[in-house]
Protein backbone atom coordinates (compact mmCIF):
# COMPACT_ATOMS: atom_id res chain seq x y z
CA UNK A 1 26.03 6.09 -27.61
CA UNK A 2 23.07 5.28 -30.17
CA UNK A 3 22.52 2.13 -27.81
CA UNK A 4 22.29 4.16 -24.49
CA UNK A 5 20.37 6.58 -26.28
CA UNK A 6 18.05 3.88 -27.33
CA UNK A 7 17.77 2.27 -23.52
CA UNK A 8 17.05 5.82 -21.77
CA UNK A 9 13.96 5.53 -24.44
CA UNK A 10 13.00 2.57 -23.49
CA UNK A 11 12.90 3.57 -20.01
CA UNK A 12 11.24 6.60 -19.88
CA UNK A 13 8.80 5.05 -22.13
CA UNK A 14 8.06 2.28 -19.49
CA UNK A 15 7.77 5.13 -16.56
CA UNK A 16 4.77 6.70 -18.86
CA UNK A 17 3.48 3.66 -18.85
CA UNK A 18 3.47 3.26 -14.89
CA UNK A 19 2.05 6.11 -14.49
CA UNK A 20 -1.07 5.11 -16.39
CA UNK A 21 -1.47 1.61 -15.15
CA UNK A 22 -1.03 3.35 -11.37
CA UNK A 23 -3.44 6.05 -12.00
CA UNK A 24 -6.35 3.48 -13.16
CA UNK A 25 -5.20 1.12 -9.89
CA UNK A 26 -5.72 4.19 -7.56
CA UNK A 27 -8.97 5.86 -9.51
CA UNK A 28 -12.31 4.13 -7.86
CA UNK A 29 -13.42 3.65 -4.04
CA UNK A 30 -11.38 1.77 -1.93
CA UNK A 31 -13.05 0.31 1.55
CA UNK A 32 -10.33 -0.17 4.06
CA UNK A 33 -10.55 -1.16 7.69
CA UNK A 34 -8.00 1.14 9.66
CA UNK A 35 -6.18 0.43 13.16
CA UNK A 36 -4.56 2.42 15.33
CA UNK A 37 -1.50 0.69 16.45
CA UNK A 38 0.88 3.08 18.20
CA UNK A 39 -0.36 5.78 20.26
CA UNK A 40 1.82 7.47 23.10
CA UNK A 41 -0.01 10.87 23.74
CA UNK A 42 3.36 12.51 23.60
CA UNK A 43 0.90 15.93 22.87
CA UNK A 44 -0.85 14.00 20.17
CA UNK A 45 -4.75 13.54 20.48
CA UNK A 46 -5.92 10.67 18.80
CA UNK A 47 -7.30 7.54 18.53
CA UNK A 48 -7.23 4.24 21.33
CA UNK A 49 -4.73 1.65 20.74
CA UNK A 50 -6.54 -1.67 18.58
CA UNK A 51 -9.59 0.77 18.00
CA UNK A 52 -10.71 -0.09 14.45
CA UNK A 53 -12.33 2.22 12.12
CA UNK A 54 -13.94 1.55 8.44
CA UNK A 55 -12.41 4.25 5.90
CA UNK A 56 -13.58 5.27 2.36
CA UNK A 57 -10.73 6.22 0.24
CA UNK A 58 -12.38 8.43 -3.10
CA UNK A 59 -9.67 8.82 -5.72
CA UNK A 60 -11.16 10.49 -8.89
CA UNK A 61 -9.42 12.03 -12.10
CA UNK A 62 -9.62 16.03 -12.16
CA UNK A 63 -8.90 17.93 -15.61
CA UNK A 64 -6.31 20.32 -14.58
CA UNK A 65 -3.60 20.58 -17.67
CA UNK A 66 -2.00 23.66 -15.71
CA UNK A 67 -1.03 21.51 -13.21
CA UNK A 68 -0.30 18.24 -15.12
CA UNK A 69 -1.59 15.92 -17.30
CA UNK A 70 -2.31 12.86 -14.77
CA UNK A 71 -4.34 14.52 -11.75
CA UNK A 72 -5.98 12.80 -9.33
CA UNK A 73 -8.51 13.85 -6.30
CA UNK A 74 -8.11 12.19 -3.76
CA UNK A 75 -10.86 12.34 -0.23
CA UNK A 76 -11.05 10.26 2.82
CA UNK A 77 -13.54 10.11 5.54
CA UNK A 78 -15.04 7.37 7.85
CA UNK A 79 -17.64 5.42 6.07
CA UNK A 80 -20.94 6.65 8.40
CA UNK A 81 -20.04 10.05 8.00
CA UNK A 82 -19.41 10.87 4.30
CA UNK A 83 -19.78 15.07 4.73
CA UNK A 84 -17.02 14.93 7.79
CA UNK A 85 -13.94 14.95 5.28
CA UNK A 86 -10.96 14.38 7.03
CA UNK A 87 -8.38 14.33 4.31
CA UNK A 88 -8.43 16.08 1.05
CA UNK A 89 -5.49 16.30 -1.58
CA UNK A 90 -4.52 16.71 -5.42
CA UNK A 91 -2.36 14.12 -7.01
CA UNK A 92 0.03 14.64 -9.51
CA UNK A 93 1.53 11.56 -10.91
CA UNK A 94 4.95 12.38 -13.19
CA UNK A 95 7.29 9.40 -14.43
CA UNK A 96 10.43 9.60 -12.29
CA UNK A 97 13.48 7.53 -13.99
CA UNK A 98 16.61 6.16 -13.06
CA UNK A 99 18.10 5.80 -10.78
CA UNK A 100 14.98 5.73 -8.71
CA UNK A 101 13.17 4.64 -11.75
CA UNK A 102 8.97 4.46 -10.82
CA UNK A 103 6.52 7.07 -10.58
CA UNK A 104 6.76 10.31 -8.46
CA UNK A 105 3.55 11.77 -6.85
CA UNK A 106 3.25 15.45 -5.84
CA UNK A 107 0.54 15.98 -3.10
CA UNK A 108 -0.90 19.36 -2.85
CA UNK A 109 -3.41 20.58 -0.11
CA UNK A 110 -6.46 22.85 -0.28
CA UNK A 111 -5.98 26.35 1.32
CA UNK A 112 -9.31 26.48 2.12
CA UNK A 113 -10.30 22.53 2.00
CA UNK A 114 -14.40 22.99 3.12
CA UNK A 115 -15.09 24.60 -0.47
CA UNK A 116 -13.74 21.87 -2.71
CA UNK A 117 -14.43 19.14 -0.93
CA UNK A 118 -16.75 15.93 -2.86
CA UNK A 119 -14.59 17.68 -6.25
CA UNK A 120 -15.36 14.03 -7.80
CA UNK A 121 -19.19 14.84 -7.77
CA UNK A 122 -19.63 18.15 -8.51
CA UNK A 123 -19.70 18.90 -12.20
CA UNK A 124 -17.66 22.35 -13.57
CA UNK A 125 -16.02 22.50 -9.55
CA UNK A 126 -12.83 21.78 -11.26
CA UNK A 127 -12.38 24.90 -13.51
CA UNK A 128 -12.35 27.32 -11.05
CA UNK A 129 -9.62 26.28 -9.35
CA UNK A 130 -6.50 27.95 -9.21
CA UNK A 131 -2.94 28.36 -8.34
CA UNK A 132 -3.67 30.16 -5.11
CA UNK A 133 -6.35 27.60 -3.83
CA UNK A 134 -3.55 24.85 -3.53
CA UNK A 135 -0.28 24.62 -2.08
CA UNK A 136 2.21 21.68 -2.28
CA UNK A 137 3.50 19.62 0.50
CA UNK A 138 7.08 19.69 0.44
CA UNK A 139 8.55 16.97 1.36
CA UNK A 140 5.70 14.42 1.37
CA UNK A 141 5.87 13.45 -1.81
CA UNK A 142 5.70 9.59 -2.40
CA UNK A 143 7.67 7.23 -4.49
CA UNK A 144 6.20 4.58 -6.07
CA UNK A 145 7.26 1.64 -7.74
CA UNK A 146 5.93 -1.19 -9.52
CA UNK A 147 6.41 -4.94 -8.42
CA UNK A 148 3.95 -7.04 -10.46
CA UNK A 149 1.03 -5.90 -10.54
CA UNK A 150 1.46 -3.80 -7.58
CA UNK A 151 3.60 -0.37 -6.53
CA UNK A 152 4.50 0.30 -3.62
CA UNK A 153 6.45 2.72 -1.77
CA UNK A 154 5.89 5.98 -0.12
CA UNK A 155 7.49 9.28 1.44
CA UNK A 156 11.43 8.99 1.54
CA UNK A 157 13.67 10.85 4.19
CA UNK A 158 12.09 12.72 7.03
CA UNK A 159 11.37 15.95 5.67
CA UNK A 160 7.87 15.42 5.79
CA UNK A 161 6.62 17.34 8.64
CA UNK A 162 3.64 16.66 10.49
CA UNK A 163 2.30 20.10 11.24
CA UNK A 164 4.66 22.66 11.05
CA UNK A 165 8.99 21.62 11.25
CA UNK A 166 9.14 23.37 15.05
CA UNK A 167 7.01 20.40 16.15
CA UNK A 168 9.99 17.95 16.23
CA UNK A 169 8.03 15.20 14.60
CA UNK A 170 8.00 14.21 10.80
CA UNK A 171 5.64 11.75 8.45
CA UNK A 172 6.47 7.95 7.56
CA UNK A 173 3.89 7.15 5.04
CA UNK A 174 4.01 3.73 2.81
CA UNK A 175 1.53 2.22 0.40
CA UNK A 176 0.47 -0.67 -1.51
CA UNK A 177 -1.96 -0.23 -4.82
CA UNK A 178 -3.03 -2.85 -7.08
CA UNK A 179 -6.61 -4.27 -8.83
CA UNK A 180 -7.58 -5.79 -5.54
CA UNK A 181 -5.11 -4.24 -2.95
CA UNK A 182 -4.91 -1.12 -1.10
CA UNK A 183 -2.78 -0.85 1.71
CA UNK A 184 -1.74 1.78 4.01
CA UNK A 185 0.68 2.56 7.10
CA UNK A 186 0.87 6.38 8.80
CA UNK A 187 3.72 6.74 11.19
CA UNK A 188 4.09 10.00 13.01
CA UNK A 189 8.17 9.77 14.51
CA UNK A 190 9.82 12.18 16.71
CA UNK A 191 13.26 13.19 14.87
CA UNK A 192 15.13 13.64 18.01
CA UNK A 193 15.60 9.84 18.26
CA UNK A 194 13.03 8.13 15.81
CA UNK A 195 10.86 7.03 18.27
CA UNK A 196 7.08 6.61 16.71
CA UNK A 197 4.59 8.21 18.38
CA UNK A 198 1.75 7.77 16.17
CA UNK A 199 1.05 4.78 13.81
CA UNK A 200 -2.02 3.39 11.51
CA UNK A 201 -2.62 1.24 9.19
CA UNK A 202 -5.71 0.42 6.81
CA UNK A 203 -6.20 -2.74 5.05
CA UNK A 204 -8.73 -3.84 2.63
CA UNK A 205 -11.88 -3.75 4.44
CA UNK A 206 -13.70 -7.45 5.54
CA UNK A 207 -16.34 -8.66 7.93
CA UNK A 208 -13.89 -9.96 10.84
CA UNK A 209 -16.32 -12.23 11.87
CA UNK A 210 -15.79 -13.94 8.66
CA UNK A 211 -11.80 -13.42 7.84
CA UNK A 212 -8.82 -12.92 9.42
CA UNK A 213 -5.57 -10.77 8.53
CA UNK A 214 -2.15 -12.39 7.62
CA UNK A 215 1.27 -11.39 7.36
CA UNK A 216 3.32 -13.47 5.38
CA UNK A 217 7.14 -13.14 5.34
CA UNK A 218 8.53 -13.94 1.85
CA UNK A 219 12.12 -15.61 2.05
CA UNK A 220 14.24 -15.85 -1.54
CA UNK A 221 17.36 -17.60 -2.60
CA UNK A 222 19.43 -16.94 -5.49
CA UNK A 223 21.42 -20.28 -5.26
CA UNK A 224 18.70 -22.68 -3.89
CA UNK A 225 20.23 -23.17 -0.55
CA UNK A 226 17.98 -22.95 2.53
CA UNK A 227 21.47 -20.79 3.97
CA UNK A 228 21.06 -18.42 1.55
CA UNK A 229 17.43 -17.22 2.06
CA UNK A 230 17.18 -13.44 2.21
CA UNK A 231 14.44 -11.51 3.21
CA UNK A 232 12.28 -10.39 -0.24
CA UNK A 233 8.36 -9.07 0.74
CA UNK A 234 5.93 -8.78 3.23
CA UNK A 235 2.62 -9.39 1.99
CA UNK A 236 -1.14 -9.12 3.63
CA UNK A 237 -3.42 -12.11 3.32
CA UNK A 238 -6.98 -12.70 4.46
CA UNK A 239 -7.23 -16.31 4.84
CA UNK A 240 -10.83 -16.32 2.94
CA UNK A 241 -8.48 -16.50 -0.54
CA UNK A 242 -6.85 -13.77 -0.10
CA UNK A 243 -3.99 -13.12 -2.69
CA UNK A 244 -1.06 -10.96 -3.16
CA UNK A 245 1.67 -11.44 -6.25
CA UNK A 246 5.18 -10.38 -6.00
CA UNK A 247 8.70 -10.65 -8.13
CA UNK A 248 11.53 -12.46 -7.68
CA UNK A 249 15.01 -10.67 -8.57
CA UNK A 250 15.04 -13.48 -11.19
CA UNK A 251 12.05 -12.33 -12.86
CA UNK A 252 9.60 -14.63 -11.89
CA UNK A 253 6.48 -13.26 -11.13
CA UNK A 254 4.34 -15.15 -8.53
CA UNK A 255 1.21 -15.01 -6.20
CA UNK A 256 0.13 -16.31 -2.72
CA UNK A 257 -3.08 -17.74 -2.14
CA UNK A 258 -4.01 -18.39 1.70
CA UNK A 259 -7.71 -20.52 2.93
CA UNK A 260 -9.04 -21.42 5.38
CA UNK A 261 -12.89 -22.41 6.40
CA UNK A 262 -13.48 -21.00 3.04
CA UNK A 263 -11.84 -24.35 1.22
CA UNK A 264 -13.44 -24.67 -2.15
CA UNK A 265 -12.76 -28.63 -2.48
CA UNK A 266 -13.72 -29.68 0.79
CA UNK A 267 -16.36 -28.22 2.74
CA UNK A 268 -15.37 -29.68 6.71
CA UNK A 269 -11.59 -28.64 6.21
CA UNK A 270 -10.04 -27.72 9.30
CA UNK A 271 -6.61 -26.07 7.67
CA UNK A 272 -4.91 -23.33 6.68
CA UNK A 273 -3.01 -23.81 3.55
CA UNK A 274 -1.28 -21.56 1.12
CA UNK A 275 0.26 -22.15 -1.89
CA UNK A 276 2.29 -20.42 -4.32
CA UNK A 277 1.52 -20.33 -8.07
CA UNK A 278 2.82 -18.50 -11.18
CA UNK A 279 0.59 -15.16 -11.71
CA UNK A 280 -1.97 -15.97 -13.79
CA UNK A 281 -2.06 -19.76 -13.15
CA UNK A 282 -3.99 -21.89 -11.18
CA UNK A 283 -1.52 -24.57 -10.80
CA UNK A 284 0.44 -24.34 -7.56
CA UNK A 285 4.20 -25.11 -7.40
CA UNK A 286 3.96 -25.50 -4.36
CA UNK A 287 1.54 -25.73 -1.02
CA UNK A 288 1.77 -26.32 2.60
CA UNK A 289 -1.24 -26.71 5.61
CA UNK A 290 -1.42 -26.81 9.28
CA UNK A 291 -4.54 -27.01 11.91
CA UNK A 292 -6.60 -23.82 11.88
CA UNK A 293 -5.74 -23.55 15.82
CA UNK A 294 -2.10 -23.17 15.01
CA UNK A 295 -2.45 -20.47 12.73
CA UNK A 296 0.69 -20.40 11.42
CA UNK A 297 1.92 -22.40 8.21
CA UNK A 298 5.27 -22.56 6.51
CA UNK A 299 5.96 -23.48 2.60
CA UNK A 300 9.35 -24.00 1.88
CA UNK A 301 10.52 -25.44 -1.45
CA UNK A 302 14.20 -24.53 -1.46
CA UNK A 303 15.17 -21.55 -3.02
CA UNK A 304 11.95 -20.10 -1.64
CA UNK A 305 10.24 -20.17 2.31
CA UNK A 306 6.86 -18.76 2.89
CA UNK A 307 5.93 -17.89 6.72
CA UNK A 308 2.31 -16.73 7.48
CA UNK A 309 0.85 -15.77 10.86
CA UNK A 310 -2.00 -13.45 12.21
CA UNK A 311 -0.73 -10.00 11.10
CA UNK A 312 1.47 -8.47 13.99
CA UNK A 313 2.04 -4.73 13.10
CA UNK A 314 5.43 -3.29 12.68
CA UNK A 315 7.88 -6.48 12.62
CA UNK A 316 9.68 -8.27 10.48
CA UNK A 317 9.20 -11.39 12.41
CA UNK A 318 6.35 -13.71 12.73
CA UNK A 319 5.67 -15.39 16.12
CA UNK A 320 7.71 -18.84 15.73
């Protein structure tokens, strides 16, 4: 009993500790570049199909002990018009432990949104908030956890409603925070037969002139054998050196590096190459290259197969 008691310790002291390290991932400004994917008009007005928009993300602590001790604000609006808010919430980050060990966040919306909104900026706002200005969005809540250097996650279930529940539809919202990463996919889904009906997704934000988006499909096997790959990440590259680290169920923890034109060896390379190195380590255990007008490579080194391609949204599969 002493030895369980000791290991429930140990884990709830590790969830504490996520919590932290997510909260000072998520505090700061994140630039993203957002894209409508999906939208079928099914009585929803919004945005053109491919249109792409550049979003500032503002995530800022908030003192509020009465409603926990890790609060975050959180405001979103396109980046040419920073006084058109168009998404305001309160944070509240709480370890969650096993079995669904990570970190739970509890999103709670502003009745009256208009008065509190640039909270991050506006000295003394904080403390006159109260109970009644917020209320919490059941439902929506997101689950977090950490891989790496990273957590991801999101809502679970579809009891997050978009609007109110008599409008048939629910919420499908995932994420990706790190030091360099922030990631985002809204799906809007009818609950009558799952069929999407609205879906975004925002990226890190880069001049697309300059870089281009990949999705790379992360294949692991536990005994070697090319037979026994199974499907482990998904991961979003830019090929200017972009980099994204993940975790093996053996423990190893390991990052992707993809170039292109960007090369630092050789200026005239005409390849895209990728390797895979431990985190923290220069030294690649492995790398793999083909022609820029390709754009698709492949590393495979056994007990592990890397496929990249330009990023197609909402598949498992990369064009062969």
């Amino acid at each position: 009993m002493l030895v369980l008691a000791g290991l429930a310790t140990l884990v709830a002291a590790g969830a504490a500790s996520d919590v932290a390290v997510l909260e000072k991932f998520w505090r700061g400004v994140h630039d993203s570049s957002e894209q409508t994917v999906v939208n079928t008009n099914r009585g929803i007005a919004g945005w053109t199909e491919s249109l792409e928009h550049r979003v500032r993300t503002v995530v800022a602590p908030v003192n509020l002990p009465w409603l926990g001790s890790h609060v975050l604000y959180l405001e979103e609006f396109l980046q040419d018009e920073p006084d058109q808010v168009r998404r305001q919430l309160l944070l509240v980050l709480e370890p969650k432990g096993p079995p669904e060990a990570g970190v739970r966040v509890h999103l709670y919306r502003f009745v009256a949104s208009a008065r509190w909104s640039h909270l991050d900026r506006r000295a003394g706002l904080a403390g006159q908030l109260r109970q009644t200005d917020i209320a919490e969005s059941k439902g929506c809540e997101f689950l977090l956890r950490r891989d790496g250097e990273q957590f991801i996650g999101g809502t679970q279930g579809r009891n997050c409603h978009d609007g109110d529940a008599a409008s048939g539809r629910y919420v499908d919202y995932q994420l990706a925070i790190g030091p360099d990463l922030y990631w985002y996919r809204r799906r809007i889904l009818f609950k009558a037969d799952d069929e999407v009906a609205q879906e975004l997704m925002g990226y890190n934000w880069f001049q697309p002139q300059v870089q281009e988006l990949y999705a790379c499909r992360v294949d692991w096997s536990a005994t070697g054998r090319a037979a026994d790959l199974k499907p482990l990440r998904r991961l979003e590259l830019n090929d200017q050196g972009g980099r994204g680290r993940f975790t093996t169920p053996d423990g190893r923890t390991l990052e992707l590096v993809l170039h292109s034109q960007d090369w630092p060896f050789t200026g005239e390379r005409d390849a895209l190459i990728l390797m895979v190195q431990p985190a923290g380590s220069d030294a690649p255990i492995g790398s793999a290259w083909s022609t820029l007008d390709i754009q698709q490579v492949t590393l495979d080194i056994g007990w592990l197969r890397v496929r990249c391609g330009p990023l197609v949204p909402d598949t498992d599969d990369l064009d062969s």
